[in-house]
N, C-alpha and C. Protein backbone atom coordinates (compact mmCIF):
# COMPACT_ATOMS: atom_id res chain seq x y z
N UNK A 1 0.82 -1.19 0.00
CA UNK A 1 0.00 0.00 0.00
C UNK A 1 0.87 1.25 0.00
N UNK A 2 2.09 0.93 0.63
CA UNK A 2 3.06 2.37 0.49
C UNK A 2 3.66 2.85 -0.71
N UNK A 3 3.80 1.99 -1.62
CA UNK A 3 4.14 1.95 -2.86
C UNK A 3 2.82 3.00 -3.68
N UNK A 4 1.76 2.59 -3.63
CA UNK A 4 0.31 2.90 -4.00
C UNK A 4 0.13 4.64 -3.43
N UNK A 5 0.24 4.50 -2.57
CA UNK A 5 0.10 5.99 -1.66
C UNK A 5 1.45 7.09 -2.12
N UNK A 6 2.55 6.25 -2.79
CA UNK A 6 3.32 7.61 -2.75
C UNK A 6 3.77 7.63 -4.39
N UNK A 7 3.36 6.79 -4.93
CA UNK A 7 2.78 7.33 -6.41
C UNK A 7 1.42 8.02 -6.89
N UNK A 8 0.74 8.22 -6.15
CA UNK A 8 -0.61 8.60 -6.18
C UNK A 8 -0.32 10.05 -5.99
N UNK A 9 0.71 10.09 -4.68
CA UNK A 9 1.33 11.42 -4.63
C UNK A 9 2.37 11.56 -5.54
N UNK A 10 3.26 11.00 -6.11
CA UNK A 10 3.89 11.45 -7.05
C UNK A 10 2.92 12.24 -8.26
N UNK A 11 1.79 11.52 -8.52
CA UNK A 11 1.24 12.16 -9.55
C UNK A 11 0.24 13.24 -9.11
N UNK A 12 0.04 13.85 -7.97
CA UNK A 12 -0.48 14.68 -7.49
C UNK A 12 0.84 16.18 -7.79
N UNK A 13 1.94 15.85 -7.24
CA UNK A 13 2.84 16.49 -7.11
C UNK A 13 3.10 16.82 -8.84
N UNK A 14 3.18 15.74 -9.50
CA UNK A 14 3.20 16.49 -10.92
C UNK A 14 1.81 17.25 -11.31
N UNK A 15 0.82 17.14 -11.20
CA UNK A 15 -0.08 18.05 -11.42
C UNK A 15 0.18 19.62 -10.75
N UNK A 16 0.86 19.94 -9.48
CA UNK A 16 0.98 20.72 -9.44
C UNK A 16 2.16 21.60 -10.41
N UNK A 17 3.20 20.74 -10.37
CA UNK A 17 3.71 21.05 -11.38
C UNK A 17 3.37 21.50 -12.55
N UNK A 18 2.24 21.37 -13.56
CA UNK A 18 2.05 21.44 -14.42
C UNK A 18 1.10 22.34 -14.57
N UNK A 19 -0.17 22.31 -13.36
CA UNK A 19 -0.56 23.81 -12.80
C UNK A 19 -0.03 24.73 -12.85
N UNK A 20 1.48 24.69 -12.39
CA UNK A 20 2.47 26.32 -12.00
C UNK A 20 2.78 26.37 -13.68
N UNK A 21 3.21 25.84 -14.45
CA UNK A 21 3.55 25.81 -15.82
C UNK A 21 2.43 26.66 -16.68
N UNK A 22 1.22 26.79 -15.98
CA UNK A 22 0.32 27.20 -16.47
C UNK A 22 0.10 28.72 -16.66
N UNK A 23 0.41 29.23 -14.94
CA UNK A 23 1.11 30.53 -14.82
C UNK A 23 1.81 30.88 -15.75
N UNK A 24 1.98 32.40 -15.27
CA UNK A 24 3.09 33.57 -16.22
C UNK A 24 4.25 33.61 -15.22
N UNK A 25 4.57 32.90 -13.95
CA UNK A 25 5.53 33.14 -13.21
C UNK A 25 6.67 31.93 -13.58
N UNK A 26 8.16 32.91 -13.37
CA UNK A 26 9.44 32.03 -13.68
C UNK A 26 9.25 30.66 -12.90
N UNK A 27 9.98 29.99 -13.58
CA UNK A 27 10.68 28.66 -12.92
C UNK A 27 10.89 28.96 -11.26
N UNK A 28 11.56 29.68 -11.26
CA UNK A 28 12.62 29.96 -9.76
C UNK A 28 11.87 29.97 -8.95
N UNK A 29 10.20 30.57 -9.26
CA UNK A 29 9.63 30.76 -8.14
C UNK A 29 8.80 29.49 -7.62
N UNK A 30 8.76 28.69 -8.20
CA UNK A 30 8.33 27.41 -7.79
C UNK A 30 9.44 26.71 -6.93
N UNK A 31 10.86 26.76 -7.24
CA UNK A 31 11.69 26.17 -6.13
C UNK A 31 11.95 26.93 -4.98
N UNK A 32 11.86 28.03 -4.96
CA UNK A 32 11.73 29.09 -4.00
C UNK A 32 10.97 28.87 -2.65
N UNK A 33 9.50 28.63 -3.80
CA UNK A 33 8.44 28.64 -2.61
C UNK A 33 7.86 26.99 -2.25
N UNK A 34 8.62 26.16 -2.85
CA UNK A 34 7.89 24.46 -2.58
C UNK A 34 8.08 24.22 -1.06
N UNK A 35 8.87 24.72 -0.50
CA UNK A 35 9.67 24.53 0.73
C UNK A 35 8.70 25.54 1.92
N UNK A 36 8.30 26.67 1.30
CA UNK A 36 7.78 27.71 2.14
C UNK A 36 6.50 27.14 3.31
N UNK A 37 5.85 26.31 2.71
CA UNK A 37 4.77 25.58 4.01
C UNK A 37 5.35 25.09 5.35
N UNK A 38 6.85 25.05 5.21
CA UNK A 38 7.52 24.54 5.96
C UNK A 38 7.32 25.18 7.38
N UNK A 39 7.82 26.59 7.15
CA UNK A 39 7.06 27.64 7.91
C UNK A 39 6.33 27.05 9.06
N UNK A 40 5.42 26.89 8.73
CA UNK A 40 4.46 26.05 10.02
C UNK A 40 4.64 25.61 10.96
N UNK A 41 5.85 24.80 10.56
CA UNK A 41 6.55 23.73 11.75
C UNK A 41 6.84 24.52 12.88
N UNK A 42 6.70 26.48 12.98
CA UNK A 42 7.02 27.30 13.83
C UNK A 42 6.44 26.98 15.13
N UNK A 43 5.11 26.61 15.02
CA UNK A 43 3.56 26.16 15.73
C UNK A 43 3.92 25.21 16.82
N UNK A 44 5.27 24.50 16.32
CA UNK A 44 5.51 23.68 17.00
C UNK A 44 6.53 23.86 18.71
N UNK A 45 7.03 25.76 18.25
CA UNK A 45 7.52 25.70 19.37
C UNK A 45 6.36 26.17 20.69
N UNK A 46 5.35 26.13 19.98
CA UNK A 46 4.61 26.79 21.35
C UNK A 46 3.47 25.66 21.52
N UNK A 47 3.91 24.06 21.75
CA UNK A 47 3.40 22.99 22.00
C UNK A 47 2.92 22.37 20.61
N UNK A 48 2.81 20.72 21.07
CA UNK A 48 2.56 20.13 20.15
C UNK A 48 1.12 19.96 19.34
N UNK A 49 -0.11 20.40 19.96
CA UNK A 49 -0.96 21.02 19.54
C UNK A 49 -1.27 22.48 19.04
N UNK A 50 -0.79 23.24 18.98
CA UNK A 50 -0.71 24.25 18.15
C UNK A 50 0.04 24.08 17.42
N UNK A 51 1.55 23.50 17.06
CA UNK A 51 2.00 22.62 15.74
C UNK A 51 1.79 22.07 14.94
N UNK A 52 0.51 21.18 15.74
CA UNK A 52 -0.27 20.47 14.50
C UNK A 52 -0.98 21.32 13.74
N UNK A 53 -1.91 22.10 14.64
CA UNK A 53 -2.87 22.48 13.79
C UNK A 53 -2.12 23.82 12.82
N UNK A 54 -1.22 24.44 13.53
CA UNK A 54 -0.53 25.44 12.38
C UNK A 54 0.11 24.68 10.91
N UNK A 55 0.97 23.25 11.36
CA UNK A 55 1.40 22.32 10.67
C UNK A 55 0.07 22.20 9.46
N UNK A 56 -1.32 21.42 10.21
CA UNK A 56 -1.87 20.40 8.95
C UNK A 56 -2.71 21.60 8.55
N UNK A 57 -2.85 22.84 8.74
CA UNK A 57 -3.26 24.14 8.06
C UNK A 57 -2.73 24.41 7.12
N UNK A 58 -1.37 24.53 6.77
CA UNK A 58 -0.65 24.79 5.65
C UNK A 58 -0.17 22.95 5.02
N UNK A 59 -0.85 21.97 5.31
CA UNK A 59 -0.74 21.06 4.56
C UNK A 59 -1.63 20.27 4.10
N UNK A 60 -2.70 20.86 4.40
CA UNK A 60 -4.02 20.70 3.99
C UNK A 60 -4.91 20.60 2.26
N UNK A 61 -4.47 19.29 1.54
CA UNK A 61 -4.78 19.97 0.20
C UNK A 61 -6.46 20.35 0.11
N UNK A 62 -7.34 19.91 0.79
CA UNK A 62 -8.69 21.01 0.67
C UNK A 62 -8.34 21.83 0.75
N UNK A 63 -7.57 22.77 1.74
CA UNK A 63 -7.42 24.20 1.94
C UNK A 63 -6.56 24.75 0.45
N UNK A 64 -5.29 23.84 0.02
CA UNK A 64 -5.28 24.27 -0.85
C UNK A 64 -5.83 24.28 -2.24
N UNK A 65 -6.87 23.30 -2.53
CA UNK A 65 -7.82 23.51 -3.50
C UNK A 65 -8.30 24.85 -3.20
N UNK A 66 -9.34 25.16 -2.46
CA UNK A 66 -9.97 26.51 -1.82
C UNK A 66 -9.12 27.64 -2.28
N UNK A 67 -8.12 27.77 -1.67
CA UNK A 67 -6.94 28.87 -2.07
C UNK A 67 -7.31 29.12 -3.41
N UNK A 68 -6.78 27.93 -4.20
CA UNK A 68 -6.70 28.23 -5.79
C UNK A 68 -7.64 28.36 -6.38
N UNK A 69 -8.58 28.17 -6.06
CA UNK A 69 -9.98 28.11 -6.49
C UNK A 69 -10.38 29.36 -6.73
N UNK A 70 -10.44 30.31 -5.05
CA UNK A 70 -10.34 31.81 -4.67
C UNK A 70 -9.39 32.30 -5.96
N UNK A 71 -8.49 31.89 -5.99
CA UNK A 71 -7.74 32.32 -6.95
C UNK A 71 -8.22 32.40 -8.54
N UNK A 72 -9.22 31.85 -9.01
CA UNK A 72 -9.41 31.37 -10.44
C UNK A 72 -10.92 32.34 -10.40
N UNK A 73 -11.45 32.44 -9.63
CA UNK A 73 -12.68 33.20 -9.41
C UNK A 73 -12.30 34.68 -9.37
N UNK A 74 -11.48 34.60 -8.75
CA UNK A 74 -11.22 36.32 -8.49
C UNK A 74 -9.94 36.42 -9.51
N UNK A 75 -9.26 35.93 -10.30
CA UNK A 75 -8.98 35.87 -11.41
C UNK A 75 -7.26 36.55 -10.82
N UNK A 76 -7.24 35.80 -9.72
CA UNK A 76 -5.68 36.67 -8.74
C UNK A 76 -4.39 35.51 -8.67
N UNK A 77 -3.49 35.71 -10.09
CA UNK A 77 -2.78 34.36 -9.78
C UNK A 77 -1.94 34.52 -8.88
N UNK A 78 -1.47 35.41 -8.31
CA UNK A 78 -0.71 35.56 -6.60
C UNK A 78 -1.75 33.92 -5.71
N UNK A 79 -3.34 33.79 -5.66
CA UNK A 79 -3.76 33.09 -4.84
C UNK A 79 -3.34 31.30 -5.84
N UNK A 80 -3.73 32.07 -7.19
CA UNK A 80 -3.45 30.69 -7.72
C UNK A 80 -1.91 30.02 -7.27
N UNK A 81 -1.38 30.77 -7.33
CA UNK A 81 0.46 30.52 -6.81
C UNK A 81 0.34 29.98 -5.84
N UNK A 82 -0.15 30.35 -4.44
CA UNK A 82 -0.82 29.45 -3.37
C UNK A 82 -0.65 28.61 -3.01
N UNK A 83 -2.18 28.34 -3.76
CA UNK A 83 -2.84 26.95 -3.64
C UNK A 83 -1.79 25.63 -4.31
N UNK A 84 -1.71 26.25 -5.81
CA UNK A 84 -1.18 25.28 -6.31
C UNK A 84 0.58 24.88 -5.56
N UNK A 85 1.17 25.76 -4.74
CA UNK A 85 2.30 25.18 -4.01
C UNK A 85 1.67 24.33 -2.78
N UNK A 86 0.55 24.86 -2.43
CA UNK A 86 0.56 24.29 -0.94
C UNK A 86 0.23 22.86 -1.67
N UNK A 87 -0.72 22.67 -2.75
CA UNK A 87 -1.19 21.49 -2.53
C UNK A 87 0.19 20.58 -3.53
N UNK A 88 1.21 20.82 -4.46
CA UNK A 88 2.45 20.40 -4.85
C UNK A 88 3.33 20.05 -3.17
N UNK A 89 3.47 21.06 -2.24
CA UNK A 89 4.32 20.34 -0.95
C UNK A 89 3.77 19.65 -0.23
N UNK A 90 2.26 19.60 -0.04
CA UNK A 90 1.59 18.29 0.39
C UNK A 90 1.45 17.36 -0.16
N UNK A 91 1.62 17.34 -1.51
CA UNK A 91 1.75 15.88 -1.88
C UNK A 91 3.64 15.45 -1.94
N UNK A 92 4.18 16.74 -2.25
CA UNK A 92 5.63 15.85 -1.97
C UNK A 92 5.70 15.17 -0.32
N UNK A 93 5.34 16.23 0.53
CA UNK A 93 5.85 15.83 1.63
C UNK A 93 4.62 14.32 2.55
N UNK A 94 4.01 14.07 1.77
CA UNK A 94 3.09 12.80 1.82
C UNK A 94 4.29 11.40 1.13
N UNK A 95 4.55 12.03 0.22
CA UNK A 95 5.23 11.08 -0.98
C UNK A 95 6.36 10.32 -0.13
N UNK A 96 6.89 11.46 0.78
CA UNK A 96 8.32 10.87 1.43
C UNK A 96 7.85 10.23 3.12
N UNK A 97 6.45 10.46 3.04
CA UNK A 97 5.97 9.96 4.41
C UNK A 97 5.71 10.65 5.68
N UNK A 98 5.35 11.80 4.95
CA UNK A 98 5.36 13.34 6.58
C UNK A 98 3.72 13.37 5.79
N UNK A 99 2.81 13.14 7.04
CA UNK A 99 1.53 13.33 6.86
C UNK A 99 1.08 14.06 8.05
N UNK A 100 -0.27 14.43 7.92
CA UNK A 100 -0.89 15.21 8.67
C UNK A 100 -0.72 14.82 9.98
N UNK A 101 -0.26 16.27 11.04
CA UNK A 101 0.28 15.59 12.26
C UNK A 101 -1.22 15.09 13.48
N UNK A 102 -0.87 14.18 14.10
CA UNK A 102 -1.58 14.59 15.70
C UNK A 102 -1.73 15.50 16.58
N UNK A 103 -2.14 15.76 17.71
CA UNK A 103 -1.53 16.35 18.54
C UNK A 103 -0.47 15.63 19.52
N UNK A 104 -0.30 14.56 19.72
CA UNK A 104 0.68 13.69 20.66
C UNK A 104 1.90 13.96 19.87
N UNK A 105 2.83 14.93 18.95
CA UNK A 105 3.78 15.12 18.48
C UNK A 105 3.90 15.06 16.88
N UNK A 106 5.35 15.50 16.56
CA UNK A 106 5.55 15.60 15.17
C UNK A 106 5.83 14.27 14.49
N UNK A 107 6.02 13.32 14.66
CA UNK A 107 6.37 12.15 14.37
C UNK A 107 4.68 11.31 14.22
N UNK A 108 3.66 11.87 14.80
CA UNK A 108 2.73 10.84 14.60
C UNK A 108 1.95 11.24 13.67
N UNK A 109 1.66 11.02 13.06
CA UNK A 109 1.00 11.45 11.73
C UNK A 109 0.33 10.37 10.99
N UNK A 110 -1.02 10.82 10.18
CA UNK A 110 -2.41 10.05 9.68
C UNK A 110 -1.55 8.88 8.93
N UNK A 111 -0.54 8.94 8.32
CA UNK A 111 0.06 7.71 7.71
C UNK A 111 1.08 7.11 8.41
N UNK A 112 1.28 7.11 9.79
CA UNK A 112 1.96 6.29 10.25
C UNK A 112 2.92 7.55 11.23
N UNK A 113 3.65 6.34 12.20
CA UNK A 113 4.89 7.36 12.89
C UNK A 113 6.16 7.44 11.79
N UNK A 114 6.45 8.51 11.93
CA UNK A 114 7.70 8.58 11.18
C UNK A 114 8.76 8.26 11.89
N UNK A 115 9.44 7.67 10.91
CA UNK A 115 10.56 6.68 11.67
C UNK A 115 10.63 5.48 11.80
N UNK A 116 9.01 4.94 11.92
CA UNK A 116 9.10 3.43 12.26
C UNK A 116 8.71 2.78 11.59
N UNK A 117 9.26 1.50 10.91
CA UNK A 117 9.13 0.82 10.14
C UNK A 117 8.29 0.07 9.72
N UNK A 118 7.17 0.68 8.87
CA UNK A 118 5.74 -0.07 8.71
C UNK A 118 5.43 -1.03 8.02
């Protein structure tokens, strides 16, 4: 099933890809900002429940559908830029096995603990 789950995200992750291609914005700014959700992990110094939820806020691909969506309606590709990163680093960072956290810490997450050998 892990095999299944992180090609599913592989091909999620290329759709975003191919989303940003769609844009008028350079290359650069897609490697720039794939990383930027990262951010979040800030949440984590002020306990492990406000980590999460700052965490699975910015890794949320509903939220980032929504974003881009906002974005295509109001015709604002700044939002389209967004969405389509948040939901490209949620599926990379699914792909390598960092899923939506708990509150019992950063390691426990909807697809398993990270780290331990499933």
């Amino acid at each position: 099933m892990k095999i299944t789950i992180q090609l599913e995200e592989a091909g999620l992750f290329l759709l975003g890809i191919f989303m940003f291609s769609q844009l008028s914005f350079d290359w650069w700014w897609f490697l720039v900002l794939i990383l930027a959700p990262d951010i979040s992990m800030i949440g984590y110094a002020f306990g492990n429940k406000i980590g999460a939820v700052s965490y699975n806020l910015f890794h949320h691909r509903g939220i980032a559908v929504l974003v881009y969506l906002l974005g295509i309606i109001t015709a604002n590709h700044g939002l389209q830029l967004i969405g389509i990163i948040l939901l490209a680093h949620a599926s990379l960072d699914r792909m390598l096995g960092y899923g939506l956290k708990y509150d019992k810490g950063f390691k426990y997450t909807h697809l398993g603990e990270i780290g331990k050998k499933q």
